[in-house]
C-alpha atoms as a PDB file:
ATOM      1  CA  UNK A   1       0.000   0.000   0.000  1.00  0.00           C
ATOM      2  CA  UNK A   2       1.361   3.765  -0.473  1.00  0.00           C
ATOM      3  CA  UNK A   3       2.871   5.395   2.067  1.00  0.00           C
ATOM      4  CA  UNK A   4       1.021   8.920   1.161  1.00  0.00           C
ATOM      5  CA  UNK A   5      -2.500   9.890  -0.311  1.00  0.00           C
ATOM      6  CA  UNK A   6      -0.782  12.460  -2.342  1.00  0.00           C
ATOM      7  CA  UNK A   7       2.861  13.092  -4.181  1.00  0.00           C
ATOM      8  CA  UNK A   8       3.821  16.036  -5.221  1.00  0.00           C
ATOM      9  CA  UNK A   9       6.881  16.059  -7.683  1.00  0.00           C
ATOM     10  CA  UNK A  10       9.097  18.771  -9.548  1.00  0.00           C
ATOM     11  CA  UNK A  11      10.103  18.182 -12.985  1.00  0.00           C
ATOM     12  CA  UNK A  12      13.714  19.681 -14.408  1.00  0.00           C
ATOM     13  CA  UNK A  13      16.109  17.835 -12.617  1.00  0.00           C
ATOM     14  CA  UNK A  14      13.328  15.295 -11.128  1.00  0.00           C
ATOM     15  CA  UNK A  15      11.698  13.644 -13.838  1.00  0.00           C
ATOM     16  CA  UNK A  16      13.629  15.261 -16.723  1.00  0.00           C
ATOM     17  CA  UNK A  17      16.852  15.872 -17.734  1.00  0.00           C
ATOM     18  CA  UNK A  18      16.531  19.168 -19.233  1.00  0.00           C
ATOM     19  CA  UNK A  19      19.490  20.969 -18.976  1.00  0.00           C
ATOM     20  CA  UNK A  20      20.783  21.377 -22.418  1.00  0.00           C
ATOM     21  CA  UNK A  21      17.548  22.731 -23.422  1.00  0.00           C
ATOM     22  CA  UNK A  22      17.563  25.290 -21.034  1.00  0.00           C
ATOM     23  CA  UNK A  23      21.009  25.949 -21.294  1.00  0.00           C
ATOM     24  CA  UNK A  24      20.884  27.096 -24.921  1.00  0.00           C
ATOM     25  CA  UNK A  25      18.139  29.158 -24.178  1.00  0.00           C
ATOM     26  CA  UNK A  26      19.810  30.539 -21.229  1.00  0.00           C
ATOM     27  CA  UNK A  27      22.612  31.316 -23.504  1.00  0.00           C
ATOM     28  CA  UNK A  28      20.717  32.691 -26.727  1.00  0.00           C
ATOM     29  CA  UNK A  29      18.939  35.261 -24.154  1.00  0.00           C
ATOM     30  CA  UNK A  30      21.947  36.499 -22.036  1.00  0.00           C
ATOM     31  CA  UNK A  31      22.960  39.438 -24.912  1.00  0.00           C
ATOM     32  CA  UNK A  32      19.564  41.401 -23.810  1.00  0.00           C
ATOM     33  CA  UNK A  33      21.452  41.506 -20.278  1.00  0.00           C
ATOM     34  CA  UNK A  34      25.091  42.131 -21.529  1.00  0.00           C
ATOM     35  CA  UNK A  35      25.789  39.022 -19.647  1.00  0.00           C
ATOM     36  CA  UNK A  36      27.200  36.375 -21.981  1.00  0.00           C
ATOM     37  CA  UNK A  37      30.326  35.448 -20.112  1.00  0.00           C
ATOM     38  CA  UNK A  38      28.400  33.414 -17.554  1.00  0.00           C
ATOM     39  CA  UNK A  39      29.918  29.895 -17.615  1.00  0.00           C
ATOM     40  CA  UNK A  40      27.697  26.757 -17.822  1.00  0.00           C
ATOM     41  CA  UNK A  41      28.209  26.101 -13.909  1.00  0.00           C
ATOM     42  CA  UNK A  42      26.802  30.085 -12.952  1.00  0.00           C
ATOM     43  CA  UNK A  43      24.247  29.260 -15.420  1.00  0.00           C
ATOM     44  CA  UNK A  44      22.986  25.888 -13.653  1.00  0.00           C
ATOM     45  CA  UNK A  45      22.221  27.944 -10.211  1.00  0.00           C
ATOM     46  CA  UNK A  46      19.231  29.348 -12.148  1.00  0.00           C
ATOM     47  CA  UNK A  47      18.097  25.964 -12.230  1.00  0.00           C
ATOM     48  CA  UNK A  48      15.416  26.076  -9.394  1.00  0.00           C
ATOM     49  CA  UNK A  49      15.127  29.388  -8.066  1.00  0.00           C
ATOM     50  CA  UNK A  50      12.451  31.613  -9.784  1.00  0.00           C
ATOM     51  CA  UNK A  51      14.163  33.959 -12.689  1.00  0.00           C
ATOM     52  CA  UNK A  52      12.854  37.291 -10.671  1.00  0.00           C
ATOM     53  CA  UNK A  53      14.826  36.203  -7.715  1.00  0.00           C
ATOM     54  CA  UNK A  54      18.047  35.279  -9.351  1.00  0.00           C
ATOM     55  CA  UNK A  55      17.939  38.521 -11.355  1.00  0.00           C
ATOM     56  CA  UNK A  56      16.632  41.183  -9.713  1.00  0.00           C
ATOM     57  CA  UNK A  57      17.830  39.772  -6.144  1.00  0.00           C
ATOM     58  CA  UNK A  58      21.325  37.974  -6.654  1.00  0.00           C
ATOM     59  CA  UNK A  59      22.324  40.415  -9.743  1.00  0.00           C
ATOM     60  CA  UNK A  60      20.223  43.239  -8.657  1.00  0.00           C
ATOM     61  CA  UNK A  61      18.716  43.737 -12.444  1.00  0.00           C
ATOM     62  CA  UNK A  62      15.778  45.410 -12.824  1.00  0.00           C
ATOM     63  CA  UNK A  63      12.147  44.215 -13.873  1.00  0.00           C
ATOM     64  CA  UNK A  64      12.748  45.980 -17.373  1.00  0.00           C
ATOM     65  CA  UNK A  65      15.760  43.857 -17.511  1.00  0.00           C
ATOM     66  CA  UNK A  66      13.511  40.562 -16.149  1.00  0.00           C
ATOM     67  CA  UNK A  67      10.929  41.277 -18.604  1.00  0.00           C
ATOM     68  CA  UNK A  68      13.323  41.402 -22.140  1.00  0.00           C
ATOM     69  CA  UNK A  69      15.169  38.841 -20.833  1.00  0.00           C
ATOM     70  CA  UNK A  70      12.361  36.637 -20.442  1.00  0.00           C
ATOM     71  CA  UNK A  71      10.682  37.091 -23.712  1.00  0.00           C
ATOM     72  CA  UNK A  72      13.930  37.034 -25.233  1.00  0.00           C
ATOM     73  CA  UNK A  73      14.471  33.482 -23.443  1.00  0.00           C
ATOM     74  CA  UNK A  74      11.058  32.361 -24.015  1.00  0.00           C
ATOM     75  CA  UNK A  75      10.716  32.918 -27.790  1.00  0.00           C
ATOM     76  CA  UNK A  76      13.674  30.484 -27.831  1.00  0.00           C
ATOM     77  CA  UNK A  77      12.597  27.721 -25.103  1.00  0.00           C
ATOM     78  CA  UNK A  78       8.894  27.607 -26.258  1.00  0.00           C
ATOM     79  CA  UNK A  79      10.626  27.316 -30.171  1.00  0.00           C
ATOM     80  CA  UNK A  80      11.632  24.214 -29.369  1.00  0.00           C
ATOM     81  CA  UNK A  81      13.850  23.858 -26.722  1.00  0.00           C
ATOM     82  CA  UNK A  82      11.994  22.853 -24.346  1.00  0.00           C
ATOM     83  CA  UNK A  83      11.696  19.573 -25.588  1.00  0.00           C
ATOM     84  CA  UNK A  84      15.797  19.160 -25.190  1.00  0.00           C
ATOM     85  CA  UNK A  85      15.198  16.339 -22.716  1.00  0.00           C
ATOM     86  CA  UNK A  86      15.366  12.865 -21.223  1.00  0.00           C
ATOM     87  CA  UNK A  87      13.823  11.115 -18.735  1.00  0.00           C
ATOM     88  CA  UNK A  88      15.875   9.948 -16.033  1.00  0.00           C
ATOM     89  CA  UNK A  89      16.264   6.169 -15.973  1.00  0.00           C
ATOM     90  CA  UNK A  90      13.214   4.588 -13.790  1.00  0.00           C
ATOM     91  CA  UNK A  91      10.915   7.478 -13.440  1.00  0.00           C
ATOM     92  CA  UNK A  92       8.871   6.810 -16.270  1.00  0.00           C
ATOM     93  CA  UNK A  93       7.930   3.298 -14.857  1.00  0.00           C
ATOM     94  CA  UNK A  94       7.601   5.121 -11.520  1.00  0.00           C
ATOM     95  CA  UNK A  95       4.934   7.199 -12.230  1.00  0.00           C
ATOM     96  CA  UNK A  96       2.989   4.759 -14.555  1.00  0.00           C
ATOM     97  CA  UNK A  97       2.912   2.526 -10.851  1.00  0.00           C
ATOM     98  CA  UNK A  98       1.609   5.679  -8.471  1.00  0.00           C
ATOM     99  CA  UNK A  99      -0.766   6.449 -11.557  1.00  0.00           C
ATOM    100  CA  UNK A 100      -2.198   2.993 -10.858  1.00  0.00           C
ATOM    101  CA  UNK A 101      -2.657   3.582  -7.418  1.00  0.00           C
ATOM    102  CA  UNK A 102      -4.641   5.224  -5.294  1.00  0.00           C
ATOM    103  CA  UNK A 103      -2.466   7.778  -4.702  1.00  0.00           C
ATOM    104  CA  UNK A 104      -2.985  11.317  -6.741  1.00  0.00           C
ATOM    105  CA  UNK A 105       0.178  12.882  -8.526  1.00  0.00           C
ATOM    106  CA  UNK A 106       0.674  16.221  -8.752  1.00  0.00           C
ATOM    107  CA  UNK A 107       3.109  18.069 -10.871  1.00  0.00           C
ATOM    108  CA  UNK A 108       4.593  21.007  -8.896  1.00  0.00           C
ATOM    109  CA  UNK A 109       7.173  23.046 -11.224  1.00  0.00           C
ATOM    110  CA  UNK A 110       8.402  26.394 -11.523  1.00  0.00           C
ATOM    111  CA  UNK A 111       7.853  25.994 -15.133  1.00  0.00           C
ATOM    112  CA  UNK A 112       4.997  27.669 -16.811  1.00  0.00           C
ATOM    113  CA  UNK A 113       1.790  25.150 -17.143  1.00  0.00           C
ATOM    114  CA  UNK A 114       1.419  25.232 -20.685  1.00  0.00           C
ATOM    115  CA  UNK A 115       4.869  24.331 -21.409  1.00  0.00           C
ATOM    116  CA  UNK A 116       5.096  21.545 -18.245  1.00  0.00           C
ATOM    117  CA  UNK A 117       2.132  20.022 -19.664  1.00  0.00           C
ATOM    118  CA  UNK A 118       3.582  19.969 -23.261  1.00  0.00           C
ATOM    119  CA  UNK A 119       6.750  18.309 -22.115  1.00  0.00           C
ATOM    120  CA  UNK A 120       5.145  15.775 -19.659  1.00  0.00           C
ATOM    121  CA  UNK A 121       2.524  15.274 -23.192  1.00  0.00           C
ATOM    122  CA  UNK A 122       6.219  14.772 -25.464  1.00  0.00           C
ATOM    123  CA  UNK A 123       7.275  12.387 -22.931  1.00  0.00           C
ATOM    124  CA  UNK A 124       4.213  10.361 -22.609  1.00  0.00           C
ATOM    125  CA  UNK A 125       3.498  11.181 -18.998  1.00  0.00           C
ATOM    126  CA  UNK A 126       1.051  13.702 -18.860  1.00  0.00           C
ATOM    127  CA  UNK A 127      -2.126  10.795 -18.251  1.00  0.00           C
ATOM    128  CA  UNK A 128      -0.598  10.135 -14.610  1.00  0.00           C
ATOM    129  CA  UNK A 129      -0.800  13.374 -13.230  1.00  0.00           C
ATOM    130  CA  UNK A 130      -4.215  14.049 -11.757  1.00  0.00           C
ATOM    131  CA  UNK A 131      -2.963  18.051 -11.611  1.00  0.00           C
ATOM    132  CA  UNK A 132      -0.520  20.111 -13.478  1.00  0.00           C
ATOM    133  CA  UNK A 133       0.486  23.024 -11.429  1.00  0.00           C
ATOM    134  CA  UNK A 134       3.342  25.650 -12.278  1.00  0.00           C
ATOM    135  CA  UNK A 135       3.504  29.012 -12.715  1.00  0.00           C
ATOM    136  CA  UNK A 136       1.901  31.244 -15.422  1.00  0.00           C
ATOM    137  CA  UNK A 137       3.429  33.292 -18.092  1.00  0.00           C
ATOM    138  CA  UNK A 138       2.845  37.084 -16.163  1.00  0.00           C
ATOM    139  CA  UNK A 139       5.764  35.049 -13.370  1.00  0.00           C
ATOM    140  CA  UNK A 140       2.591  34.904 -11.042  1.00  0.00           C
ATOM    141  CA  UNK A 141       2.912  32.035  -8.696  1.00  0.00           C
ATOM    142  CA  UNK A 142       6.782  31.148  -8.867  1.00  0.00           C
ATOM    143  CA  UNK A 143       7.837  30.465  -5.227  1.00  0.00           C
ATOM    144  CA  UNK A 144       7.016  26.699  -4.356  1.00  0.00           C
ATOM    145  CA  UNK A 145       4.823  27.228  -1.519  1.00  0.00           C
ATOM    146  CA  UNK A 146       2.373  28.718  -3.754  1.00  0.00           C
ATOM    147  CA  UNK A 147       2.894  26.296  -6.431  1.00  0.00           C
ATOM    148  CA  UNK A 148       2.319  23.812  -3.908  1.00  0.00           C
ATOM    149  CA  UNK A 149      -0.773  25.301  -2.473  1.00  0.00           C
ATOM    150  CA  UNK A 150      -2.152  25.498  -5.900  1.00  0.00           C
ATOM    151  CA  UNK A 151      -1.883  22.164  -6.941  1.00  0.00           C
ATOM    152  CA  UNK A 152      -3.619  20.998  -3.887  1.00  0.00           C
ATOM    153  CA  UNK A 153      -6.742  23.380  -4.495  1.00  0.00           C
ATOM    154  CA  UNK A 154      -6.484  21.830  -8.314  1.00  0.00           C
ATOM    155  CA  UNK A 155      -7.546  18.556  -6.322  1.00  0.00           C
ATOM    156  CA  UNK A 156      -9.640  19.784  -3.910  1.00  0.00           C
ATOM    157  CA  UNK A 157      -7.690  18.597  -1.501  1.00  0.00           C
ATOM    158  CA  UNK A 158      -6.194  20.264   1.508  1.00  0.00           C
ATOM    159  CA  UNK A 159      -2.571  19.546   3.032  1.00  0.00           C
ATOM    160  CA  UNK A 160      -4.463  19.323   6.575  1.00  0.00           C
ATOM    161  CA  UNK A 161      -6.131  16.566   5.485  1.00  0.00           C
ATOM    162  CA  UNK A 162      -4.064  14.354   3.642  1.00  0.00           C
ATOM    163  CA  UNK A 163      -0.476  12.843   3.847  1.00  0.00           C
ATOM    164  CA  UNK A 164       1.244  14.328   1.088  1.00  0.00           C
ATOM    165  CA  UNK A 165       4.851  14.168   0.100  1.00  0.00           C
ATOM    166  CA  UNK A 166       6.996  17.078  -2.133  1.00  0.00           C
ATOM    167  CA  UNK A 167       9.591  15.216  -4.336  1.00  0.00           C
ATOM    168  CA  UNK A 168      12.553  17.795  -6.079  1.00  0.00           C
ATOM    169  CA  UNK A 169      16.072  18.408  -6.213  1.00  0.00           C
ATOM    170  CA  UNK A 170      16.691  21.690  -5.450  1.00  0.00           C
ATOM    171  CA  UNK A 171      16.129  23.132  -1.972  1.00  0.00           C
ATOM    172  CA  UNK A 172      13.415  24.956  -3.198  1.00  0.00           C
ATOM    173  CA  UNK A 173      11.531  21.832  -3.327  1.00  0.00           C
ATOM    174  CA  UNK A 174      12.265  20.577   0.314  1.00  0.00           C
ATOM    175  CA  UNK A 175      11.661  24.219   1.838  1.00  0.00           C
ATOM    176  CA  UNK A 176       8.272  24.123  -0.346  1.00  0.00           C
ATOM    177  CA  UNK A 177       7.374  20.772   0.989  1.00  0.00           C
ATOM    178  CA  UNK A 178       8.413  21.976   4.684  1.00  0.00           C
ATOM    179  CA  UNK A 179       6.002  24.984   4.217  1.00  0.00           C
ATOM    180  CA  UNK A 180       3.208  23.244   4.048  1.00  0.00           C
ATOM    181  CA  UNK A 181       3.917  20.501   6.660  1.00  0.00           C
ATOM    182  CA  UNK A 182       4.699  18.165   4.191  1.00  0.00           C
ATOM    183  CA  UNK A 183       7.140  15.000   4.142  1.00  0.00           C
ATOM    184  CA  UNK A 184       9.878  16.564   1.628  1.00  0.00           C
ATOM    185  CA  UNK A 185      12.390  14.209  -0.183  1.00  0.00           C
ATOM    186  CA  UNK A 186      15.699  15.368  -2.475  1.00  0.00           C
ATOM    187  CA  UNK A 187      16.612  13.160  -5.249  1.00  0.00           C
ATOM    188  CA  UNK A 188      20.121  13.206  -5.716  1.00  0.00           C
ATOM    189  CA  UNK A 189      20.551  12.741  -9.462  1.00  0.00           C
ATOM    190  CA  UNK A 190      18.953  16.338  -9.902  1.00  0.00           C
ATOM    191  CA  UNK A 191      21.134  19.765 -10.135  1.00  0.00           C
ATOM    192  CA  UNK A 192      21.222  20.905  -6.502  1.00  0.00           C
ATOM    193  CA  UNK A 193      25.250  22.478  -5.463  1.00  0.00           C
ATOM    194  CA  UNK A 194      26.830  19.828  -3.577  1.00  0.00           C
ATOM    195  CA  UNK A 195      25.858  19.865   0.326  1.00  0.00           C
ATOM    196  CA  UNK A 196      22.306  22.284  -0.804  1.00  0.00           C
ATOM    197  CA  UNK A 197      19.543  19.466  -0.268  1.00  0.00           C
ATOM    198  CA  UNK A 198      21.738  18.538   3.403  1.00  0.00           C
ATOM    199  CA  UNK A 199      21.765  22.107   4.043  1.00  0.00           C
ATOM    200  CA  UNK A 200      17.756  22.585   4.444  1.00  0.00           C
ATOM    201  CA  UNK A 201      16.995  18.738   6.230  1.00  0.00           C
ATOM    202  CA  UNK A 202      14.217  16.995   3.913  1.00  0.00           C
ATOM    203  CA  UNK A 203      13.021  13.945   5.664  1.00  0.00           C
ATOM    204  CA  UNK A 204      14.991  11.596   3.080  1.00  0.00           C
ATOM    205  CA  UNK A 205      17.567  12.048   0.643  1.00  0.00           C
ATOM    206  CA  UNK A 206      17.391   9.034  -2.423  1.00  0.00           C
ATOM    207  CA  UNK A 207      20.193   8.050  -4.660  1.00  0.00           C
ATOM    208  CA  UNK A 208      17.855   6.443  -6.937  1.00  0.00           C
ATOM    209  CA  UNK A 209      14.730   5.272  -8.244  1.00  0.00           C
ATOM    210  CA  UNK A 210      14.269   2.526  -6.346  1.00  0.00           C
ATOM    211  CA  UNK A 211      15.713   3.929  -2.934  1.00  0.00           C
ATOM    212  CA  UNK A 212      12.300   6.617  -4.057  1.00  0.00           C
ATOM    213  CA  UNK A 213      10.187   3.781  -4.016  1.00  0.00           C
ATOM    214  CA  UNK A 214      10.501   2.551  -0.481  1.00  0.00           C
ATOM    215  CA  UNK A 215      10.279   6.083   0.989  1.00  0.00           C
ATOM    216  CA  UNK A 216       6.511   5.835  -1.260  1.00  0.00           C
ATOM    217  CA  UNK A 217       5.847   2.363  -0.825  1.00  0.00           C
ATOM    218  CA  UNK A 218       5.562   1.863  -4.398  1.00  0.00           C
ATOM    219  CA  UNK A 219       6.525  -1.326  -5.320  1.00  0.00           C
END
């Protein structure tokens, strides 16, 4: 039987390898900012963290510079590269097995909705979610809590109520999860610095797929 009535899981660096995609994009956008000598490892830290915070707050641009960077960066990653991904090994067969449970999964991204559910559509997925929550194009709804929060209320479901688990890589994820109350487990095959998921406690840290499914009691 599963361990929770809910999962909640993140998708770059969870469920997809996505990096190269958003790399490129990353790097076709960085001439609106006068910023193209950012190496591949600065560029990975935006992995995670919403794009207002690492701009305007760790680089101190300002929302002009946010906005023309983002349609700039969009206009590439919604031209195709957002499908510049793989799956990492297991998960597929993961969530085909919680989809045939009882439990409901929930998508909970920082990724804008339309293009989460395209890629989770490209990679055959998108039938065992029961909600698809991100954030929307205007950047409302970026931090995790609220992501969180929202794809609850897409179930009807409240985290009071239920035992419900956040899945991610990046601390964002665990601190999300934590928020709300929730168990919170780091996968460690995503893109978080090394020490980050430690740094912020989640209840488990897994190695793998299969460590993943004991913590859920998927077998």
């Amino acid at each position: 039987m599963p361990t929770y009535d809910v999962i909640l899981i993140d998708l770059d660096g969870t469920i997809t390898d996505s990096i190269p995609g958003i790399l490129r994009c990353l790097r076709e956008a960085l001439p609106t900012l006068d910023m193209q000598d950012l190496t591949d490892e600065e560029l990975q830290t935006w992995l995670g963290p919403p794009l207002r915070v690492t701009l305007l707050e760790r680089y101190g641009r300002s929302e002009e510079d946010l906005d023309r960077f983002v349609q700039e960066y969009r206009a590439h990653y919604f031209g195709g590269g957002e499908y510049e991904f793989t799956l990492f090994p297991g998960i597929p067969e993961l969530l085909t097995d919680v989809a045939a449970s009882d439990t409901a999964l929930v998508l909970a991204t920082a990724k804008p909705i339309e293009s989460a559910t395209r890629v989770l559509t490209r990679a055959g997925l998108v039938d065992c979610f029961d909600a698809i929550s991100g954030t929307e194009l205007d950047l409302m709804r970026q931090d995790k809590p609220s992501v969180i929060h929202h794809g609850m209320t897409l179930l009807g479901r409240s985290v009071d109520d239920v035992r419900a688990v956040m899945i991610g890589d990046r601390k964002e994820d665990i601190l999300g999860g934590q928020h709300h109350g929730m168990t919170s487990v780091g996968v460690a095959w995503g893109y978080a610095d090394e020490g980050e998921l430690e740094s912020v406690d989640p209840d488990h840290i897994v190695a793998n797929v299969d460590e993943l499914r004991d913590v859920l009691g998927i077998s």
